[in-house]
N, C-alpha and C. Protein backbone atom coordinates (compact mmCIF):
# COMPACT_ATOMS: atom_id res chain seq x y z
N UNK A 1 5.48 85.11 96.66
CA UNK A 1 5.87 84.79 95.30
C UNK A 1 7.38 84.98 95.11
N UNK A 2 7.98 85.90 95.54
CA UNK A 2 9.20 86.10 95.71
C UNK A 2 10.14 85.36 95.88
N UNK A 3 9.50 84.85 97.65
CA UNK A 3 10.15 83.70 98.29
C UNK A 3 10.40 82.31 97.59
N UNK A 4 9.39 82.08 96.84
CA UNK A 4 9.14 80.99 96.20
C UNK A 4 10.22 80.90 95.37
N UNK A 5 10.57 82.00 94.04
CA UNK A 5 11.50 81.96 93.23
C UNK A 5 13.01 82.44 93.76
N UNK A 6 13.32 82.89 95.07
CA UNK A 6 14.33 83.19 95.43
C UNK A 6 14.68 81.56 95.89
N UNK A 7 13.94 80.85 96.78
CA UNK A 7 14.08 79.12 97.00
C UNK A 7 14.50 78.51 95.52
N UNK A 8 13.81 78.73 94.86
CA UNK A 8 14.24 78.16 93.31
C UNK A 8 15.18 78.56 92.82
N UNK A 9 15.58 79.58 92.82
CA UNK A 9 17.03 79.89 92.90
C UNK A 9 17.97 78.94 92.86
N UNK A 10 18.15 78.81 94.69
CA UNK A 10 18.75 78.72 95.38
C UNK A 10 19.08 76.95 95.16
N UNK A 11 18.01 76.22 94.60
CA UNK A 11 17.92 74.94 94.64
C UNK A 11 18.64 74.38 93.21
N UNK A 12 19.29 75.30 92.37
CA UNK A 12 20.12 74.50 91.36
C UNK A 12 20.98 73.87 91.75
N UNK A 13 20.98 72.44 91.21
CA UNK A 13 21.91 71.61 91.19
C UNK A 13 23.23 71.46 90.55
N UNK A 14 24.07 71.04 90.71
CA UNK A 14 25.36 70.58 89.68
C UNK A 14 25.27 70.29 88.42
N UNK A 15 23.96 69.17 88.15
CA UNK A 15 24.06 68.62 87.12
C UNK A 15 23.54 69.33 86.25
N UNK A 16 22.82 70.51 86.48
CA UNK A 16 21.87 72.06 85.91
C UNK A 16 22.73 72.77 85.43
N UNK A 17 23.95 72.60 85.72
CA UNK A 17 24.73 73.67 85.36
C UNK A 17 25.92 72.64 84.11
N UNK A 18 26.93 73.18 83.65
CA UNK A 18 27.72 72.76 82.63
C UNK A 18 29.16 73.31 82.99
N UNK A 19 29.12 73.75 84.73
CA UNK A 19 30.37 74.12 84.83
C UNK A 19 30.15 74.27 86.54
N UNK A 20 31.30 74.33 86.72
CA UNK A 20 31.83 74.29 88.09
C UNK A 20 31.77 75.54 88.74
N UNK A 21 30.78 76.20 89.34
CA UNK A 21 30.98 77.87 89.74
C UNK A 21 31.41 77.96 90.77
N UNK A 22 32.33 79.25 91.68
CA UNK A 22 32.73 79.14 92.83
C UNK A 22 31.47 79.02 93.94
N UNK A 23 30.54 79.19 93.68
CA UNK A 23 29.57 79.37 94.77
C UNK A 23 29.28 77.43 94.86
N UNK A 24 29.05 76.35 94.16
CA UNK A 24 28.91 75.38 94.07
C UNK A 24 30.03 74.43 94.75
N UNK A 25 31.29 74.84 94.69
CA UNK A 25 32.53 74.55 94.75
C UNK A 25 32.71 74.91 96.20
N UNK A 26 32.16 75.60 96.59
CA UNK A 26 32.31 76.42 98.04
C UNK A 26 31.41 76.07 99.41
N UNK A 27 29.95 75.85 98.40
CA UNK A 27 29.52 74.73 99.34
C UNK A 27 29.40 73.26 99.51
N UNK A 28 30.43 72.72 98.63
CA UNK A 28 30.51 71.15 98.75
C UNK A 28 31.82 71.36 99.68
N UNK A 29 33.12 72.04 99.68
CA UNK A 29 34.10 72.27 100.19
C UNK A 29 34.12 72.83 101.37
N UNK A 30 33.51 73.45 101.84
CA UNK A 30 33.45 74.21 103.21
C UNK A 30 32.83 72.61 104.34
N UNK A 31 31.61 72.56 104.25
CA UNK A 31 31.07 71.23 105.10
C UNK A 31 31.88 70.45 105.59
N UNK A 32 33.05 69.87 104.22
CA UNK A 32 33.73 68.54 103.82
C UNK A 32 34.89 68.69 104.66
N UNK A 33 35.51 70.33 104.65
CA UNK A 33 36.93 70.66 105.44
C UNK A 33 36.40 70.79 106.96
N UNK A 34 35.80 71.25 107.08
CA UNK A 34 34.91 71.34 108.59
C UNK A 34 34.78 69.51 109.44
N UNK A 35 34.27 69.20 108.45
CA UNK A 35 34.30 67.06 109.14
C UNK A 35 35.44 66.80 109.00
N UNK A 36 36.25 66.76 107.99
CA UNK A 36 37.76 66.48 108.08
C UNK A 36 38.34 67.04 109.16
N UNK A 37 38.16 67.74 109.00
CA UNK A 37 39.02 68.90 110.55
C UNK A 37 38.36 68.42 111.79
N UNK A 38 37.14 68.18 111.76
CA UNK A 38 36.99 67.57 113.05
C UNK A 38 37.15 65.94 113.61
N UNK A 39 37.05 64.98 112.38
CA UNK A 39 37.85 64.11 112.34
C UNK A 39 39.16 63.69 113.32
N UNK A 40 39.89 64.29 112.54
CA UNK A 40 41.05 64.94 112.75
C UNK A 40 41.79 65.25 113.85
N UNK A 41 40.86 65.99 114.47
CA UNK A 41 40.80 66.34 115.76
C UNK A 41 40.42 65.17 117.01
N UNK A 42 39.86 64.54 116.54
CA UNK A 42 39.18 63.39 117.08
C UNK A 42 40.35 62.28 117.45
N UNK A 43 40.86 62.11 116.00
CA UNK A 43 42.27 61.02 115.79
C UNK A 43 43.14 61.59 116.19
N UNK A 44 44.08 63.10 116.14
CA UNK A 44 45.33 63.09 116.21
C UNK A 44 45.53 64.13 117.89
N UNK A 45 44.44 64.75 118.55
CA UNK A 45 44.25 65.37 119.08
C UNK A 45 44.52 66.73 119.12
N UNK A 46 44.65 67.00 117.74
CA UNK A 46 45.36 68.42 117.61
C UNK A 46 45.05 69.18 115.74
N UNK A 47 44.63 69.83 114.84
CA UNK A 47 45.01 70.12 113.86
C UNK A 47 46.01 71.17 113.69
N UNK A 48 46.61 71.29 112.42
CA UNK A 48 47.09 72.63 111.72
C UNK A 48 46.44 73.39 110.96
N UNK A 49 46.23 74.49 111.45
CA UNK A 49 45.50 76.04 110.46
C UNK A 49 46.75 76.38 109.88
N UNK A 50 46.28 77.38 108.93
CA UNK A 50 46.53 78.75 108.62
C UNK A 50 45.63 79.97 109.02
N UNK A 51 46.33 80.75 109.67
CA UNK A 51 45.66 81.90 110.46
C UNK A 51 46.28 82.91 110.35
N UNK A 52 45.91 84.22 110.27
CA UNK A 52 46.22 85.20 110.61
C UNK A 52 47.61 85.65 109.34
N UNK A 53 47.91 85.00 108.76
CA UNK A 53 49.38 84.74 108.09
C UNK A 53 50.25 83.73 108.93
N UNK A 54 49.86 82.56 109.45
CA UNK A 54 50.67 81.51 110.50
C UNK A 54 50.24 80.74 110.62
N UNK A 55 51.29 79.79 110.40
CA UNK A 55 50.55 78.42 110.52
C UNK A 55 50.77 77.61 112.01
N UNK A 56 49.21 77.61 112.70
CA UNK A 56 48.82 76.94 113.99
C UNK A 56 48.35 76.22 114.33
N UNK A 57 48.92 75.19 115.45
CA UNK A 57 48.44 74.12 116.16
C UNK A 57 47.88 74.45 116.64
N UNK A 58 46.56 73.85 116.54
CA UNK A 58 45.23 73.62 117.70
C UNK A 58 45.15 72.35 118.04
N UNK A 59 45.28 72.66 119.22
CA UNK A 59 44.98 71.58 120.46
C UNK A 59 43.63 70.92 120.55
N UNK A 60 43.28 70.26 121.12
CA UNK A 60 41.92 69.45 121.80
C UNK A 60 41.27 70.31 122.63
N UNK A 61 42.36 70.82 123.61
CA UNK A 61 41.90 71.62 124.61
C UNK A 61 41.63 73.68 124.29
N UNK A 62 41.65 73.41 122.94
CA UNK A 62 41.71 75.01 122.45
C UNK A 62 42.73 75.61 122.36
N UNK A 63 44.19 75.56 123.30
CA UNK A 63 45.60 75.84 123.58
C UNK A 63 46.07 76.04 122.02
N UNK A 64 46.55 77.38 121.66
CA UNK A 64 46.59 77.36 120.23
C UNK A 64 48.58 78.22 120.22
N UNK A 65 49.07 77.47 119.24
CA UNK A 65 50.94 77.40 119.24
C UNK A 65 51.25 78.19 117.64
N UNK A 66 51.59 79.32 117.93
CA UNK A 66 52.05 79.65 116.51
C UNK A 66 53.26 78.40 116.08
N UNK A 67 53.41 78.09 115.03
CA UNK A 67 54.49 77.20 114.26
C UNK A 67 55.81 78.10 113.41
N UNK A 68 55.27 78.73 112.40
CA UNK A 68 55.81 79.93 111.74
C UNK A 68 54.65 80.96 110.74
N UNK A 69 55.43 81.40 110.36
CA UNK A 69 55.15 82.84 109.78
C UNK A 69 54.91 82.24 108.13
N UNK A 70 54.05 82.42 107.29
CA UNK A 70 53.96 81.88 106.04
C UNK A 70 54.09 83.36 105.40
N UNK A 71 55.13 82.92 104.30
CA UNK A 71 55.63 83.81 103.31
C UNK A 71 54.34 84.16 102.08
N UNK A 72 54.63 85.51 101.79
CA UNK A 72 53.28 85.99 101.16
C UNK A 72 54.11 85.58 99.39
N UNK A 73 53.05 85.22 98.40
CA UNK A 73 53.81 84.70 97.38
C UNK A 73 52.52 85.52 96.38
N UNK A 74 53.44 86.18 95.24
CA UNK A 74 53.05 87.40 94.64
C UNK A 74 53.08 86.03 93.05
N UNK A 75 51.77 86.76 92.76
CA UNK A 75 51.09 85.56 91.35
C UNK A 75 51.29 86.90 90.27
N UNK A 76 51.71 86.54 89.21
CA UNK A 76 51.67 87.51 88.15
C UNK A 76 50.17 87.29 87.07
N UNK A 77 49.82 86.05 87.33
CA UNK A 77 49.08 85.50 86.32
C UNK A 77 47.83 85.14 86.66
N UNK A 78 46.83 84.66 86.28
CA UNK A 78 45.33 84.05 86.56
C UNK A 78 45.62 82.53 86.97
N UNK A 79 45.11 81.94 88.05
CA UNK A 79 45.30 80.15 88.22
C UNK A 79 44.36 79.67 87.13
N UNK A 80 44.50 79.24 86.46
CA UNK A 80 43.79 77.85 85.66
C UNK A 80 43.38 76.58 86.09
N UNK A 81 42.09 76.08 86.29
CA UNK A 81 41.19 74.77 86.83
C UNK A 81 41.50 74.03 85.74
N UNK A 82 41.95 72.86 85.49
CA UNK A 82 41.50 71.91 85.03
C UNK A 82 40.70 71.38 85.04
């Protein structure tokens, strides 16, 4: 019985809701950057991350190139979604 309503849960849709939550947002976005990126990989033989604080080339062959060092940038405020 549990299982049942924890599945039901789990099965709200977008159109159920009246707003955009991060958990909704997170799994349409995660999948989408994952195929792009592999795409990507496909066409250019190589992508760019951000890792670690650095932004890196990955290769085809796994061979991974730091580029530089990304500067940490201090927010005073809340971001706002449109």
């Amino acid at each position: 019985m549990k299982e049942q309503a924890l599945k039901a849960s789990r099965n709200i849709s977008v159109s159920e809701t009246a707003y955009l939550t991060k958990r909704v947002l997170l799994r349409a976005a995660v999948p989408a950057i994952k195929k792009a990126s592999k795409a990507a990989m496909e066409v250019a033989g190589y992508v760019i991350e951000a890792k670690d604080g650095w932004l890196v080339r990955i290769d085809k062959d796994g061979h991974e190139e730091k580029l530089s060092r990304l500067k940490t940038v201090k927010r005073t405020g809340k971001i706002a979604l449109d």
